[in-house]
Protein backbone atom coordinates (compact mmCIF):
# COMPACT_ATOMS: atom_id res chain seq x y z
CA UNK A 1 16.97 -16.86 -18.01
CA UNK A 2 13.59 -17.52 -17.01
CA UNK A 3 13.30 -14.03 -15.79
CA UNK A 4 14.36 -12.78 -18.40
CA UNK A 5 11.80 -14.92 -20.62
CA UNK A 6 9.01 -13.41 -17.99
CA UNK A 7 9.88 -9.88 -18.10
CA UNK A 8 9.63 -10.31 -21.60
CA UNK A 9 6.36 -11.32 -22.14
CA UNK A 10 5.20 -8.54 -19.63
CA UNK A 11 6.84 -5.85 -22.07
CA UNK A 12 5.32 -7.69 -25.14
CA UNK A 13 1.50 -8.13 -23.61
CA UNK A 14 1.83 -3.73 -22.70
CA UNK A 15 3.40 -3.55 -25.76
CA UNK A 16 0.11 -5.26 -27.21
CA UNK A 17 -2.77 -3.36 -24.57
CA UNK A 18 -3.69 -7.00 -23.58
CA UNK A 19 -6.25 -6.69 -20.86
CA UNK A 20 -5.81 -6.34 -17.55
CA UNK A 21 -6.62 -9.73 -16.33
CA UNK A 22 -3.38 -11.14 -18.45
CA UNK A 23 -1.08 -7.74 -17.23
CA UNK A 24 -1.68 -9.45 -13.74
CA UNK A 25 -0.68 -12.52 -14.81
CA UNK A 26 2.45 -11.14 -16.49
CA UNK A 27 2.99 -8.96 -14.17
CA UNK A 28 2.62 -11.82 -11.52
CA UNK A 29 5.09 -13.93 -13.35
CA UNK A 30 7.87 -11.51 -13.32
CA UNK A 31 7.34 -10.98 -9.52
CA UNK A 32 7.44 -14.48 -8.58
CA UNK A 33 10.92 -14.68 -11.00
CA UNK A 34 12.17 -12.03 -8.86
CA UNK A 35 11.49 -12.97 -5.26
CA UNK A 36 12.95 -16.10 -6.16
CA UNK A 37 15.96 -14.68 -7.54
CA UNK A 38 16.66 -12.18 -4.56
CA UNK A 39 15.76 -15.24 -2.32
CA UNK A 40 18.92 -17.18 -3.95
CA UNK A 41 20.72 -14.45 -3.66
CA UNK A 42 20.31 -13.68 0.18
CA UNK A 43 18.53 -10.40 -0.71
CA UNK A 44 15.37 -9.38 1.80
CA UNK A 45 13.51 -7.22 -1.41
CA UNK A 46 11.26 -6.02 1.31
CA UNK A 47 14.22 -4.09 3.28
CA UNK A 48 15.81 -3.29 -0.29
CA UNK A 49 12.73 -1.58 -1.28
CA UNK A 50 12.60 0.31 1.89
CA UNK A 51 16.13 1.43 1.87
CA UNK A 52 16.00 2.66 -1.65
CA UNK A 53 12.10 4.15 -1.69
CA UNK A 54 11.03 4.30 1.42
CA UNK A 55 10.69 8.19 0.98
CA UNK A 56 9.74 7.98 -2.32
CA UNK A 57 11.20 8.07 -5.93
CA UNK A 58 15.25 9.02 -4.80
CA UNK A 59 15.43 11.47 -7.24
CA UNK A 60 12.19 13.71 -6.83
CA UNK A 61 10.68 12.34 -3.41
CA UNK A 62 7.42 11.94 -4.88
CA UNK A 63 5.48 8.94 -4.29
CA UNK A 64 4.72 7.53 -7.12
CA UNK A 65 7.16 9.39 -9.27
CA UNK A 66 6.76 12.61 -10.60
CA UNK A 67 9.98 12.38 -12.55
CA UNK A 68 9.36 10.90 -15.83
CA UNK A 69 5.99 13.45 -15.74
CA UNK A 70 8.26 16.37 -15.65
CA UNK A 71 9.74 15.64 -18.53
CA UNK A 72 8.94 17.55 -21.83
């Protein structure tokens, strides 16, 4: 629940173009929520995040992701 309270206050301060210096903190907050989560779980993010990106978006390759720029 509480990442769920986290990730949305992130999508409310974009929502709002709050500055950057609170988008870190959001964006901070939601981080921390996650590690923690993963950590409960017994999921190593950092060898998730490889697996799944490590060349890139898996749909186009490109790194960051050209995908959502492709699109009309």
């Amino acid at each position: 629940m509480w990442f769920m309270e986290e990730v949305g206050e992130l999508a409310a301060a974009l929502r709002a173009g709050e500055d950057r210096e609170h988008l870190r903190h959001e964006f901070a907050d939601v981080l921390a929520w996650l590690a923690t989560l993963a950590n409960i779980a017994g999921v190593d993010l950092d060898e998730a995040v490889e697996q799944l990106y490590g060349s890139g978006c898996p749909k186009c390759r490109c790194c960051p992701c050209a995908c959502v720029a492709a699109k009309p």
